[in-house]
Protein backbone atom coordinates (compact mmCIF):
# COMPACT_ATOMS: atom_id res chain seq x y z
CA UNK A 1 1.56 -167.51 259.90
CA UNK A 2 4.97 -167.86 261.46
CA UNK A 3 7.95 -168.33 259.89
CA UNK A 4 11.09 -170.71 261.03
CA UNK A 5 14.33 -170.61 260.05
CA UNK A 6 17.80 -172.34 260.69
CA UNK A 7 20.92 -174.02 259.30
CA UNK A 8 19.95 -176.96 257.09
CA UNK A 9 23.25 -178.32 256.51
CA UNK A 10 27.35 -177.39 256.30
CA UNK A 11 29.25 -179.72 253.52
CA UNK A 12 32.81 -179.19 252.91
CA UNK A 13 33.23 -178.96 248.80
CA UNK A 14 36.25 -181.24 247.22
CA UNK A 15 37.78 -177.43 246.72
CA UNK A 16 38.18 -176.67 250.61
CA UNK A 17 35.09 -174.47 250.08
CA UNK A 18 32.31 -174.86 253.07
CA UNK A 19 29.01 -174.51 251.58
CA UNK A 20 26.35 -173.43 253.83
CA UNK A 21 22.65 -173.85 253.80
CA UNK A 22 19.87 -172.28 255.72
CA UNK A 23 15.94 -173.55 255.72
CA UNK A 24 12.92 -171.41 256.31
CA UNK A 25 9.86 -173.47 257.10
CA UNK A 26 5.99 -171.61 257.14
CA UNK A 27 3.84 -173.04 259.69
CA UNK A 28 0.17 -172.09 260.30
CA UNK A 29 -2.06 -173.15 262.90
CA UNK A 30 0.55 -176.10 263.53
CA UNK A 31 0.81 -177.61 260.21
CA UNK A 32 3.68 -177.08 257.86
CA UNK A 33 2.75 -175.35 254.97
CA UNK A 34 6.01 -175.05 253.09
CA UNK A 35 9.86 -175.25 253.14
CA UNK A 36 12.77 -174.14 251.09
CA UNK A 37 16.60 -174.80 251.50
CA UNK A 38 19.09 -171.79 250.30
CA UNK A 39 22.91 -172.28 249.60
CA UNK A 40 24.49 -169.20 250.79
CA UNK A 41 27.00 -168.10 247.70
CA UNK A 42 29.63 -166.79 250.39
CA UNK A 43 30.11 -167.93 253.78
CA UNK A 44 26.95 -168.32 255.60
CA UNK A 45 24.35 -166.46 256.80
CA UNK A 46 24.48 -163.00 259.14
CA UNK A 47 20.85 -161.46 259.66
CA UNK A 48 17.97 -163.11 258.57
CA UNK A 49 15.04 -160.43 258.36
CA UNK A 50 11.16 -160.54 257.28
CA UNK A 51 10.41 -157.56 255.79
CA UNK A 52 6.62 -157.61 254.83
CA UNK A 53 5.38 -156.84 251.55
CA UNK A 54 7.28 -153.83 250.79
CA UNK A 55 4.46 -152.20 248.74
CA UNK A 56 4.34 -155.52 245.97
CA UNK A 57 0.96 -156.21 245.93
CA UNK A 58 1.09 -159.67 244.93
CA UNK A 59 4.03 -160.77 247.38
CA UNK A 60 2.97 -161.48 251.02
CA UNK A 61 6.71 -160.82 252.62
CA UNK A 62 9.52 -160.47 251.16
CA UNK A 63 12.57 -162.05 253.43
CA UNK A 64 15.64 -161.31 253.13
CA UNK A 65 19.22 -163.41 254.28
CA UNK A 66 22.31 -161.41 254.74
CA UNK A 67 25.63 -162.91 253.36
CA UNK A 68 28.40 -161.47 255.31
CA UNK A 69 31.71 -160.43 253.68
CA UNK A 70 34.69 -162.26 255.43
CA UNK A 71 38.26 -161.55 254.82
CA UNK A 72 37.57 -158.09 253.54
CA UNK A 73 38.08 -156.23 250.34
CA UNK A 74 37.54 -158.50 247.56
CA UNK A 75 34.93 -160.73 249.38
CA UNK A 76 31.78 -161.59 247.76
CA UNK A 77 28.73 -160.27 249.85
CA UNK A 78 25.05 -159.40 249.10
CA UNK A 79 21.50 -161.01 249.99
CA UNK A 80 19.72 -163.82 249.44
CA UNK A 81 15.95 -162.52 248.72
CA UNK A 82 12.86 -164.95 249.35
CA UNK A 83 9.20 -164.11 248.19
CA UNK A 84 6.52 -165.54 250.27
CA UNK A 85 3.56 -165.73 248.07
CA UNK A 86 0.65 -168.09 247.31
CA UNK A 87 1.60 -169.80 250.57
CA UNK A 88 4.78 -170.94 248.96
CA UNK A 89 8.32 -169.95 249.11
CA UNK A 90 9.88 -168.74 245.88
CA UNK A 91 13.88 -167.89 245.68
CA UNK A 92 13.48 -164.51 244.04
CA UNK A 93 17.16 -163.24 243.54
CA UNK A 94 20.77 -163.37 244.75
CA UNK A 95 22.13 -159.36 245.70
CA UNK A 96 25.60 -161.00 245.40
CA UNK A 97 28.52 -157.71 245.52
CA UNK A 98 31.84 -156.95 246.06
CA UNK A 99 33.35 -154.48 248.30
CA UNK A 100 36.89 -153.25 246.87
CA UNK A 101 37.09 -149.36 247.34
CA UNK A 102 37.09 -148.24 243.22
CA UNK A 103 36.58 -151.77 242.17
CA UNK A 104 33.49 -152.29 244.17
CA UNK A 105 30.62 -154.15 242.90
CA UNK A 106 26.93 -154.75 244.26
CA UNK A 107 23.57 -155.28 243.05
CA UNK A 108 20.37 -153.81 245.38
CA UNK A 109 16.86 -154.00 244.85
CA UNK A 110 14.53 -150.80 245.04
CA UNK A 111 10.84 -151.96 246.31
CA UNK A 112 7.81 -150.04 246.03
CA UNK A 113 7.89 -148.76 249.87
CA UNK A 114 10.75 -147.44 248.99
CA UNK A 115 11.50 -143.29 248.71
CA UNK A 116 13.30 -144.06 245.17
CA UNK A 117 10.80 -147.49 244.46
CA UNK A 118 7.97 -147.39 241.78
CA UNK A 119 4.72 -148.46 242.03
CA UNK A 120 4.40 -152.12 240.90
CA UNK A 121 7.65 -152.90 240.38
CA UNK A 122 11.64 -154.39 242.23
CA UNK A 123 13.98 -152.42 240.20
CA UNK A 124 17.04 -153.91 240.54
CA UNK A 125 19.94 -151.79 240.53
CA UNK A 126 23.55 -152.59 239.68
CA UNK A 127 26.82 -150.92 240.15
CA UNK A 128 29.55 -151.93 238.17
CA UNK A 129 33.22 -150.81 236.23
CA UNK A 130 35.23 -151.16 233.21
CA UNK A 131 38.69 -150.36 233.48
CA UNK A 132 40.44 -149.19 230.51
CA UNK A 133 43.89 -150.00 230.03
CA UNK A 134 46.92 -147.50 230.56
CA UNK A 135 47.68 -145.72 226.71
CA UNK A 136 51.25 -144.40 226.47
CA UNK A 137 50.71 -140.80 224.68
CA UNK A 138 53.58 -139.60 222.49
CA UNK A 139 55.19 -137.41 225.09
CA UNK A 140 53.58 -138.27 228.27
CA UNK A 141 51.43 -141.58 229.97
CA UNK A 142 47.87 -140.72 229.88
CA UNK A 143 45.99 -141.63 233.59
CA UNK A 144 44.55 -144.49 233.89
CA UNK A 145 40.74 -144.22 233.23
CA UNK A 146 37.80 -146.53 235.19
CA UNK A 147 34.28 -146.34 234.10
CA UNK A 148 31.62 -146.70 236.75
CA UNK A 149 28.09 -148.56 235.45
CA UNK A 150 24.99 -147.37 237.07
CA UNK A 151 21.84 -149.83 235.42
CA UNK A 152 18.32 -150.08 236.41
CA UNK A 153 16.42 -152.45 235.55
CA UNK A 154 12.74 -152.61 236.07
CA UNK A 155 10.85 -156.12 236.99
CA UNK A 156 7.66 -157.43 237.71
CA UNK A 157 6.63 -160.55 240.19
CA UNK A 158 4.58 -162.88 237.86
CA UNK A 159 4.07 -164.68 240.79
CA UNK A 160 6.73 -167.46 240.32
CA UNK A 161 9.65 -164.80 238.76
CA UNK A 162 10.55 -161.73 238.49
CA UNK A 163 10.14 -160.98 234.91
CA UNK A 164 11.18 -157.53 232.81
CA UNK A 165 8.07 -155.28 233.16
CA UNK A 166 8.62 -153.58 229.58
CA UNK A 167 10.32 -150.37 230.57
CA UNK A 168 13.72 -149.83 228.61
CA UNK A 169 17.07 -150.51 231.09
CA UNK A 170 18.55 -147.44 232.38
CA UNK A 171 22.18 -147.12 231.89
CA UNK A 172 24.31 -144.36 233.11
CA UNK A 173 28.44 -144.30 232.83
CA UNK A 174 30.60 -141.97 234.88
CA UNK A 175 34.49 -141.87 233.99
CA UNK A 176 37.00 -141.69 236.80
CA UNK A 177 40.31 -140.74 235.70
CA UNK A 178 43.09 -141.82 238.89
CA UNK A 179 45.37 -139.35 239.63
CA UNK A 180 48.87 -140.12 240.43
């Protein structure tokens, strides 16, 4: 089995935006088995990577395409993940994040081979914030306040999704007061 990939096709949106698309083709002994086009929700594509299985047991490789963040803080970056099982392509999940110091944003999947993974399951892990707003006290401004939002939640590959695998969401919250 070997595995192709490239740029499908660049459009230029109505809104200035370019949108960028990358194809992976699966070819064995010659023949084309499958194909599958991917938008990139940013601006292209950096690394694209096979990673093998990563301990799933029903997912043959799991490949991943790296969105790169351009123009800095406040970009959007993340990856594009790709399942390669039952000799067919399946777009598994946009990682899509944010880098922006305290504002930051991102969402990362844990895999089985991994030291933190569980057996049987992607648990996808998100990192958020809430901000509260500035409360004047009587005699003196109180600091403003951000919330950080740690959830995990555990899924399953049914083979065409990933899917909730019963086990309750994790949330943890962690309050950052800024000093001044």
């Amino acid at each position: 089995m070997k595995f192709f990939g490239g740029i499908d096709h660049v459009t230029r949106s109505d809104t200035g935006r370019i949108d960028f698309s990358y194809r992976i083709v699966a070819v064995k002994n010659g023949r084309e088995l499958d194909r599958i086009v991917l938008r990139s929700f940013a601006w292209g594509f950096e690394e694209v990577r096979n990673n093998g299985s990563l301990g799933l047991r029903n997912v043959d490789d799991v490949i991943t395409l790296s969105v790169p963040c351009v123009d800095g803080c406040g970009c959007t970056t993340g990856d594009v993940v790709v399942f390669w099982s039952g000799d067919r392509f399946h777009h598994a999940a946009d990682l899509m994040g944010t880098p922006d110091g305290e504002y930051s944003e991102s969402v990362t999947f844990l895999y089985p081979s991994d030291m933190q993974g569980e057996a049987d399951a992607v648990v996808r892990v998100t990192s958020t914030y809430e901000e509260a707003e500035q409360q004047e006290g009587e005699d003196e401004v109180i600091a403003p306040m951000l919330t950080r939002i740690l959830r995990r939640e555990h899924l399953r590959w049914d083979g065409k999704a990933l899917v909730p695998n019963g086990k309750v969401m994790e949330e943890r919250r962690y309050v950052v007061v800024e000093e001044e």
